[in-house]
Protein backbone atom coordinates (compact mmCIF):
# COMPACT_ATOMS: atom_id res chain seq x y z
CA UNK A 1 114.34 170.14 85.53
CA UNK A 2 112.15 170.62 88.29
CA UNK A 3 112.34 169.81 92.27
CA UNK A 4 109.11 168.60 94.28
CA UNK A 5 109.73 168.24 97.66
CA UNK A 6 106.70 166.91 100.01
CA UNK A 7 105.67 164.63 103.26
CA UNK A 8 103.71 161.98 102.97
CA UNK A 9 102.58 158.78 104.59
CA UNK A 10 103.40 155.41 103.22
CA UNK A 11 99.95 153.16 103.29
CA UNK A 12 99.34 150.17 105.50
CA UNK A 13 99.90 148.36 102.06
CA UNK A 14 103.23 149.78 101.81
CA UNK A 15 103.07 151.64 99.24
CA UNK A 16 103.68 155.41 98.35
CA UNK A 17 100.97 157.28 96.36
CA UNK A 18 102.06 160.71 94.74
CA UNK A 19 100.69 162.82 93.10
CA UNK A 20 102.05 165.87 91.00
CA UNK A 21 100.17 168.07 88.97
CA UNK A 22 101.80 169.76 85.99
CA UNK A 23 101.80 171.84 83.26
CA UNK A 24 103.10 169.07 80.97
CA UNK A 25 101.03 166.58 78.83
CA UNK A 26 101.38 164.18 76.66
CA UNK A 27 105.34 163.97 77.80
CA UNK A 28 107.67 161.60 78.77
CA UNK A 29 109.54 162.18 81.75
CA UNK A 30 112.61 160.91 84.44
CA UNK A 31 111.02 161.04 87.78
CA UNK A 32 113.44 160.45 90.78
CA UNK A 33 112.18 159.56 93.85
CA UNK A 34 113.74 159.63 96.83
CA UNK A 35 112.78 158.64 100.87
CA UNK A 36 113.40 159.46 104.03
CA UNK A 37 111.97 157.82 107.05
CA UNK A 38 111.28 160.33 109.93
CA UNK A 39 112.29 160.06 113.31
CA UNK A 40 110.01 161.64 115.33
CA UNK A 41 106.89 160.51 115.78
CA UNK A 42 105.05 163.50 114.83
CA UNK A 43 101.67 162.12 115.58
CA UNK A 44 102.34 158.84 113.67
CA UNK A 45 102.72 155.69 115.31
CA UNK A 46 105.87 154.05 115.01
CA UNK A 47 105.19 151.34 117.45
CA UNK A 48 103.52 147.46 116.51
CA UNK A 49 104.04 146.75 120.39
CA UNK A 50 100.70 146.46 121.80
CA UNK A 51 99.54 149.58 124.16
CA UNK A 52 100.81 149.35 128.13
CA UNK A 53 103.17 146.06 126.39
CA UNK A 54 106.04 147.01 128.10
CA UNK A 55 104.58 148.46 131.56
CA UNK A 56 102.69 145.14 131.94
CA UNK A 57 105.22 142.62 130.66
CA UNK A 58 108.69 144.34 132.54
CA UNK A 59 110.10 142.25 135.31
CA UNK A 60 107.61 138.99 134.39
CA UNK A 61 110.28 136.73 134.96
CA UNK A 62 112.25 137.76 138.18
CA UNK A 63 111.17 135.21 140.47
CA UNK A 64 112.43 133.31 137.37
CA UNK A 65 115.33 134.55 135.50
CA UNK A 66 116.77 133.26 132.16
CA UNK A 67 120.48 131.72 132.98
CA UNK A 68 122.87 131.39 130.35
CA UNK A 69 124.77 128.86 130.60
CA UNK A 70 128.55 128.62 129.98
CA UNK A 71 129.79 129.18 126.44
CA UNK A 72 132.78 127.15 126.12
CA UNK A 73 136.26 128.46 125.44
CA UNK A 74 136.37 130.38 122.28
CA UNK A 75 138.90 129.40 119.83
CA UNK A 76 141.89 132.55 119.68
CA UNK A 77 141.44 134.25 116.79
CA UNK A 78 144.05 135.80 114.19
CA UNK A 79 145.13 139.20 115.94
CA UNK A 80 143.43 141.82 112.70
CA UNK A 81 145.89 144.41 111.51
C-alpha cells in the first residue's frame, strides 16, 4: 500500500481533479480519498461577500433599528438529567 499526500484546489464546479502517476498498469486498485478544508486563507478566497460589503453596509440601519418584539412566555420545560 502506498500513501499520497498533496494540496489542491477544489474547482468552481466543485469538483476535485487528481492526478497520480504510477508505476502500475493495467491494475485494479482501492483508492481512499480523504479532505480537509483549510483554514487559512493562504491566498485563496474564502469569502462570496462582495469586496468593502461589510465596511459599506455596517451601521445602515441605526437611525432605524430592528425591534423584536416580545416572545411570549415559554412553556417550562422537563428539568434534563
Amino acid at each position: 500500500m502506498k500513501s499520497v499526500s498533496l494540496k489542491s484546489k477544489i474547482g468552481i464546479d466543485g469538483c476535485l481533479r487528481v492526478n497520480i502517476s504510477t508505476k502500475i498498469k493495467k491494475k485494479h486498485v482501492d483508492v481512499l480519498v480523504i479532505y480537509d478544508v483549510q483554514n487559512g486563507t493562504n491566498g485563496v478566497e474564502t469569502s462570496n461577500w462582495p469586496d468593502n460589503y461589510f465596511a459599506e453596509t455596517y451601521g445602515c440601519l441605526s437611525s432605524d433599528p430592528i425591534k423584536r418584539q416580545s416572545q411570549g412566555k415559554y412553556p417550562d420545560r422537563e428539568q434534563l438529567l
